[in-house]
PDB file of N, CA and C in Angstrom:
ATOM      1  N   UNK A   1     109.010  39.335-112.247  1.00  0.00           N
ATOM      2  CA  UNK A   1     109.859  40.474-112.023  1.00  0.00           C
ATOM      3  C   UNK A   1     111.297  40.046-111.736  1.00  0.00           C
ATOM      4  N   UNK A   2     111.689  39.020-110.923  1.00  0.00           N
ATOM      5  CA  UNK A   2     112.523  38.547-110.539  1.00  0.00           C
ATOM      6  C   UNK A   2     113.461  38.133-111.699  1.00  0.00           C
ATOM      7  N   UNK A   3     112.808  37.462-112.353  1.00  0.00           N
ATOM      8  CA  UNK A   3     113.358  36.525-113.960  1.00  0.00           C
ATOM      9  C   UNK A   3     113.788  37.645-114.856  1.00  0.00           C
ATOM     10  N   UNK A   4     113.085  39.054-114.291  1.00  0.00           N
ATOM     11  CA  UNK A   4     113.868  40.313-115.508  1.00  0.00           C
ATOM     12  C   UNK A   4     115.169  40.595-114.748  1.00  0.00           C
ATOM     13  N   UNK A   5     115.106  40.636-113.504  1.00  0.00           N
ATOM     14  CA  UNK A   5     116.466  41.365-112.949  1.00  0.00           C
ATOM     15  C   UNK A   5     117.304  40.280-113.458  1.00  0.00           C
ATOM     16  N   UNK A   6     117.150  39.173-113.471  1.00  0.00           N
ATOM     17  CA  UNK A   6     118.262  38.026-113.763  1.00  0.00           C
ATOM     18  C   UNK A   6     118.867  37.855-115.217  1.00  0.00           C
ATOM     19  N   UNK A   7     117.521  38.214-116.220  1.00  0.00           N
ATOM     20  CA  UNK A   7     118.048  38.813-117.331  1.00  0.00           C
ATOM     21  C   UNK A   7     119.017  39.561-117.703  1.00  0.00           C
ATOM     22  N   UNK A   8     118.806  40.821-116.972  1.00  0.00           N
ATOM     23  CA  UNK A   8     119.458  42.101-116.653  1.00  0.00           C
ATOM     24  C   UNK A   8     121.067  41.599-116.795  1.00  0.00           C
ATOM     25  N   UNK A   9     121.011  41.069-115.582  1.00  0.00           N
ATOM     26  CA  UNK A   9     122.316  41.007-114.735  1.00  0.00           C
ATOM     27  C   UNK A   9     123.048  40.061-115.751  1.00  0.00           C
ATOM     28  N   UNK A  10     122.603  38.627-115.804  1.00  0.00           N
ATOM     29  CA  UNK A  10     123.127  38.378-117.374  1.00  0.00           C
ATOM     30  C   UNK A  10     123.660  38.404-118.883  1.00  0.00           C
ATOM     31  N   UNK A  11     122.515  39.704-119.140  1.00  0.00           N
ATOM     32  CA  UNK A  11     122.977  40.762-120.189  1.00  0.00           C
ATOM     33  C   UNK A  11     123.999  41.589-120.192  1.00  0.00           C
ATOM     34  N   UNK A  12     124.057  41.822-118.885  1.00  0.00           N
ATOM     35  CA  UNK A  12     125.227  42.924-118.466  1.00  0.00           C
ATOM     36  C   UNK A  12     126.394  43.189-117.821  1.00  0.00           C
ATOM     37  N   UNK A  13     126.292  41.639-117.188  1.00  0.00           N
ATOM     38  CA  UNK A  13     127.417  41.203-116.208  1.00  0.00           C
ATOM     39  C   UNK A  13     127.957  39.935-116.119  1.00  0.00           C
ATOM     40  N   UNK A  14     128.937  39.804-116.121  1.00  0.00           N
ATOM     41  CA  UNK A  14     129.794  38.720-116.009  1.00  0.00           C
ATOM     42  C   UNK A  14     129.395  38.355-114.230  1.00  0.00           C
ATOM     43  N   UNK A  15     129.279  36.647-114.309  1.00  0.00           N
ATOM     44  CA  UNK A  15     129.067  36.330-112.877  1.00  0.00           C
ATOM     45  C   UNK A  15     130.250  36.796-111.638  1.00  0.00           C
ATOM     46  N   UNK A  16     131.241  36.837-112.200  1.00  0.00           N
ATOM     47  CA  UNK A  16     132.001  37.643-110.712  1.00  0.00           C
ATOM     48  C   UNK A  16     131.931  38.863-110.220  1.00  0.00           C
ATOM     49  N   UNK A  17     131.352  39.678-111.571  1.00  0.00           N
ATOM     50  CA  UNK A  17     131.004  41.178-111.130  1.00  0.00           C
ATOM     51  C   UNK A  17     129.564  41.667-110.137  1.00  0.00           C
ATOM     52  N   UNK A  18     128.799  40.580-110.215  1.00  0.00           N
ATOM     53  CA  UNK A  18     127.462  40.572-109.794  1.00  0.00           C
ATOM     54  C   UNK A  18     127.320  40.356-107.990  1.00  0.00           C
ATOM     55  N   UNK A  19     128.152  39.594-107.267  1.00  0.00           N
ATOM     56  CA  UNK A  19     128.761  39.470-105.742  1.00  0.00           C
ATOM     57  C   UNK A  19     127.498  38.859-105.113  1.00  0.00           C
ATOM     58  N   UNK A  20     127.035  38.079-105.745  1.00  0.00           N
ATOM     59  CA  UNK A  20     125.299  37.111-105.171  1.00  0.00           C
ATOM     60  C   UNK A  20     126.132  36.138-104.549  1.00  0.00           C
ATOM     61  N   UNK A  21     125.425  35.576-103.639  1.00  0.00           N
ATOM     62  CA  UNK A  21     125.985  33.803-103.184  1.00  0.00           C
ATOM     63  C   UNK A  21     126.175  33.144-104.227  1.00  0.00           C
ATOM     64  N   UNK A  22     127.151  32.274-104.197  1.00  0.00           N
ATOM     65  CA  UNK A  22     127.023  31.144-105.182  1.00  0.00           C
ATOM     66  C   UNK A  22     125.959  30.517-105.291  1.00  0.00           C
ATOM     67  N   UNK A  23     125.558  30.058-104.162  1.00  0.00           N
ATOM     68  CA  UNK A  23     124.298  29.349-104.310  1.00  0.00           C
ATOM     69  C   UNK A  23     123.160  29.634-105.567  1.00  0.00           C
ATOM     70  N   UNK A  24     122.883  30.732-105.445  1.00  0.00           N
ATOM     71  CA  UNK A  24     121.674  31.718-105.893  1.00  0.00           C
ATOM     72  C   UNK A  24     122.278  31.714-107.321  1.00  0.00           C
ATOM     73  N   UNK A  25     123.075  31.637-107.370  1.00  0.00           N
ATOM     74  CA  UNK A  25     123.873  31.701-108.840  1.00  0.00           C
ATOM     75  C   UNK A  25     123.979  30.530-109.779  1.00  0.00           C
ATOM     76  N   UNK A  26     124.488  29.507-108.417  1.00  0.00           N
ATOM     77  CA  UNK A  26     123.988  28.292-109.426  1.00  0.00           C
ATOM     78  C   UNK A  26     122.856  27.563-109.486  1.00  0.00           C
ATOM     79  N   UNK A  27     121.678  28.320-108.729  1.00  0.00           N
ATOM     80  CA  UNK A  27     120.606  27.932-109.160  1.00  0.00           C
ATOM     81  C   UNK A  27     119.663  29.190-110.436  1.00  0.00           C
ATOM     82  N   UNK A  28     120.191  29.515-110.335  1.00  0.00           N
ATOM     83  CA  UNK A  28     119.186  30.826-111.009  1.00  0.00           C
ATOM     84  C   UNK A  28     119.856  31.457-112.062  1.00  0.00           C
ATOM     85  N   UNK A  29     121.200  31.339-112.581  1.00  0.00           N
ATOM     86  CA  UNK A  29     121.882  31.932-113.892  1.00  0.00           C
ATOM     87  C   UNK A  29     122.156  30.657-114.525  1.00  0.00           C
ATOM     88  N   UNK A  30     121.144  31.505-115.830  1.00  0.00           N
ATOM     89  CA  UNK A  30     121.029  30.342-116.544  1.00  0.00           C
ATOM     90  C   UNK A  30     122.634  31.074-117.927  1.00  0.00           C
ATOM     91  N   UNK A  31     123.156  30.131-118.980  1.00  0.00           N
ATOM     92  CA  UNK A  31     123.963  30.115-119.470  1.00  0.00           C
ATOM     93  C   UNK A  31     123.500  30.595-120.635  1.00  0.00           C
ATOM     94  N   UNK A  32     124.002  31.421-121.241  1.00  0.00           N
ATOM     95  CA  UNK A  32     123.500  31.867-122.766  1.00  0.00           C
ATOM     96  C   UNK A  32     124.540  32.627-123.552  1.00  0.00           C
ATOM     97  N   UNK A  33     124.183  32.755-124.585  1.00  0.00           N
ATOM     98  CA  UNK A  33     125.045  32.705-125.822  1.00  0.00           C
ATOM     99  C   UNK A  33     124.368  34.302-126.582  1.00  0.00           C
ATOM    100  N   UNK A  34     125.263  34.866-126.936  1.00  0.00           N
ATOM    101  CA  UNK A  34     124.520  36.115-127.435  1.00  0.00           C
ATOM    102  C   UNK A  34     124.968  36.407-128.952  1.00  0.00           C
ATOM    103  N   UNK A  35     124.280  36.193-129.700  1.00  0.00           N
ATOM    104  CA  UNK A  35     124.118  36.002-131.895  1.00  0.00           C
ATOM    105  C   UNK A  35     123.436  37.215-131.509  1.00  0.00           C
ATOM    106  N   UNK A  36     124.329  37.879-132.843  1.00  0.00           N
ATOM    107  CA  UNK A  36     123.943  39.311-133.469  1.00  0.00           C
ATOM    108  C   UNK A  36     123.024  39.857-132.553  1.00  0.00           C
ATOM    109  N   UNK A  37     123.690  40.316-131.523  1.00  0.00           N
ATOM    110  CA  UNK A  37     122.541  41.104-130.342  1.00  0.00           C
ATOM    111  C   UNK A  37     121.419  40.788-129.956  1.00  0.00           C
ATOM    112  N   UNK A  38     121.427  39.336-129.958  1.00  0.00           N
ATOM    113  CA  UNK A  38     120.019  39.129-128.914  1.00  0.00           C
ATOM    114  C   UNK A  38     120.688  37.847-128.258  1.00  0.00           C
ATOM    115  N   UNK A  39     119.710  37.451-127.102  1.00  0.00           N
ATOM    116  CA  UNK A  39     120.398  36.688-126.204  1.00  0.00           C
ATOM    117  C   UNK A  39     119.440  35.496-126.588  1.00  0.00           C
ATOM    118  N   UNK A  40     120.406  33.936-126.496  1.00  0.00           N
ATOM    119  CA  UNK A  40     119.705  33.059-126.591  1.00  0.00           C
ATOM    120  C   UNK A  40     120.026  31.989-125.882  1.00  0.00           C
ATOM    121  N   UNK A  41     119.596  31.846-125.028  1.00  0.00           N
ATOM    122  CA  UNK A  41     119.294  30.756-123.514  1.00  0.00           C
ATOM    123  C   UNK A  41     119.281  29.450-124.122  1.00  0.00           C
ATOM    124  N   UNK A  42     120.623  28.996-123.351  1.00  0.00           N
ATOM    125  CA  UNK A  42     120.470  27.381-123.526  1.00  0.00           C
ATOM    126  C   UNK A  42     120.205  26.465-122.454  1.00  0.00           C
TER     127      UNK A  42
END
């Protein structure tokens, strides 16, 4: 459940708009690249 909200927030938000600890951020947002509307995690 957790791994969808992070999706989410990824999909939809730029990391400064989101206001999490850094911490939590740099463990848990992962970096991805988004081709012709789908997201693909590197």
């Amino acid at each position: 459940m957790l791994d969808t909200g992070w999706s989410l927030f990824q999909q939809y938000f730029e990391k400064y708009e989101i206001g999490i600890k850094k911490q939590l951020m740099d463990k848990y947002w992962k970096e991805s690249k988004v081709l012709e509307g789908s997201v693909v995690e590197e």
